[in-house]
Protein backbone atom coordinates (compact mmCIF):
# COMPACT_ATOMS: atom_id res chain seq x y z
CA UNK A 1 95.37 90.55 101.11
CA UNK A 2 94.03 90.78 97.65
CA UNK A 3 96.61 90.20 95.72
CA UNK A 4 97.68 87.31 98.29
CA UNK A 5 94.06 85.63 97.76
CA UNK A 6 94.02 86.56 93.87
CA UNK A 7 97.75 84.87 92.95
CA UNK A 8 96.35 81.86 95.74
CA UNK A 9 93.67 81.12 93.51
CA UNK A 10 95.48 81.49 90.13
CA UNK A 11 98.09 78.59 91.32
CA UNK A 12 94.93 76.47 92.35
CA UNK A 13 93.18 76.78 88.78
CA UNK A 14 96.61 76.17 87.20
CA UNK A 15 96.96 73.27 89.49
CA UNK A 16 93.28 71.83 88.37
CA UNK A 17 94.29 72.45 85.04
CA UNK A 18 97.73 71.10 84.67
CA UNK A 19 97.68 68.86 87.23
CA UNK A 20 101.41 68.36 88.37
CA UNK A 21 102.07 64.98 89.37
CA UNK A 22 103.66 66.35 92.95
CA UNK A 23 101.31 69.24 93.85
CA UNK A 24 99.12 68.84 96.69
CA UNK A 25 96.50 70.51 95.26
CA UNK A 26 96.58 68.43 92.12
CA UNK A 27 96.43 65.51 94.50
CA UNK A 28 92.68 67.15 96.07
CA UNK A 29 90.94 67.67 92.53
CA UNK A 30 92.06 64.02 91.52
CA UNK A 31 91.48 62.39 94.94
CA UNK A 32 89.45 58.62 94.66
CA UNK A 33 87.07 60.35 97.54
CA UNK A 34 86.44 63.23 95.15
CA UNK A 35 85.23 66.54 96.63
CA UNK A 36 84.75 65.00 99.95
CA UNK A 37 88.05 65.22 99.93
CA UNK A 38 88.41 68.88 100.03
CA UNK A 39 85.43 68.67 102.45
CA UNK A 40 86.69 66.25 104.90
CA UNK A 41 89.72 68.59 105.33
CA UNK A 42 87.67 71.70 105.78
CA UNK A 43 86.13 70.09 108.58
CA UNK A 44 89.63 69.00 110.04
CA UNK A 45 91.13 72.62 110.33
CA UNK A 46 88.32 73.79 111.43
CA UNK A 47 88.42 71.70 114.40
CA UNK A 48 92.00 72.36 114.63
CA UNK A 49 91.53 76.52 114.50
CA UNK A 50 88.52 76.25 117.03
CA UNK A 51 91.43 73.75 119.46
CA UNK A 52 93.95 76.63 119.21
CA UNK A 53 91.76 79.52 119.56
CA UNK A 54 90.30 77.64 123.03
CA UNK A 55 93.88 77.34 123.98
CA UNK A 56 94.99 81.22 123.08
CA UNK A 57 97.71 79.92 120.39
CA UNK A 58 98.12 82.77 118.22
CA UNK A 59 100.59 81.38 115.50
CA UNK A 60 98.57 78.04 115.42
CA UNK A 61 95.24 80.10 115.05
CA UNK A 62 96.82 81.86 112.13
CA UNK A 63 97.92 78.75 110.92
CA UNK A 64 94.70 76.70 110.70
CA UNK A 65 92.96 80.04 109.60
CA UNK A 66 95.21 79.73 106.30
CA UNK A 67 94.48 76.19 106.07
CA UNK A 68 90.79 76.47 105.89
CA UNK A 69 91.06 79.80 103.33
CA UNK A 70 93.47 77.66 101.45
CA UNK A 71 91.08 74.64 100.92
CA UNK A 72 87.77 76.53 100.69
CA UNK A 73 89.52 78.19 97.53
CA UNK A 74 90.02 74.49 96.55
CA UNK A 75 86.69 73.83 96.83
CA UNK A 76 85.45 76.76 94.97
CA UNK A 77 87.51 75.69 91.83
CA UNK A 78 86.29 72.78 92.51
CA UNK A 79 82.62 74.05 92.18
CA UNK A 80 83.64 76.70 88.78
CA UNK A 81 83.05 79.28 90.71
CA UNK A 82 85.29 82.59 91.40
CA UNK A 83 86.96 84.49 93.54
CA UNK A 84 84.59 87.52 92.69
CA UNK A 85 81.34 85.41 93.20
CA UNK A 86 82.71 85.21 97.05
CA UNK A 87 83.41 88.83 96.74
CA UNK A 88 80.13 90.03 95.77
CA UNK A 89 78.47 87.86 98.45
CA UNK A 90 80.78 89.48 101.11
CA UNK A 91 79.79 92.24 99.94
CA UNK A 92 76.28 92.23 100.12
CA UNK A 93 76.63 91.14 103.80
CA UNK A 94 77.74 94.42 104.61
């Protein structure tokens, strides 16, 4: 899951960087509603996951779980901060 997360977040700091004219992600660091954006969206698959979990739907709850993962990691670029700054939070939760 590591790795998965770590080469995740490379192609989302490449994408802020380069910003490919027909990447998705580009398309969230250069939206007109800026961050809110980003935010907007987290707030949309998390209603979505919480739906499907209610209803028992397994592949759909695994679904939305990657979409929120997905743009939280966009919003963390967004912010300059890294993966190991979540990290060292999770792990001081322990």
């Amino acid at each position: 899951m590591e790795d998965t997360l770590d080469e995740l977040f490379a192609v989302i700091e490449d994408r802020k960087e380069t910003l490919p004219d027909d990447s998705y992600t580009a398309s969230l660091f250069t939206h007109e509603k800026g961050e809110n954006a980003v935010l907007e969206k987290l707030g949309e698959e998390t209603t979505e996951l919480v739906l499907a979990a209610k209803d028992d739907q397994e592949d759909e709850i695994a679904a939305e779980a990657a979409d929120i993962v997905y743009h939280l990691l966009v919003l963390l670029s967004m912010k300059d901060m890294s993966l190991d700054e979540l990290e060292a939070e999770l792990e001081a939760r322990r």
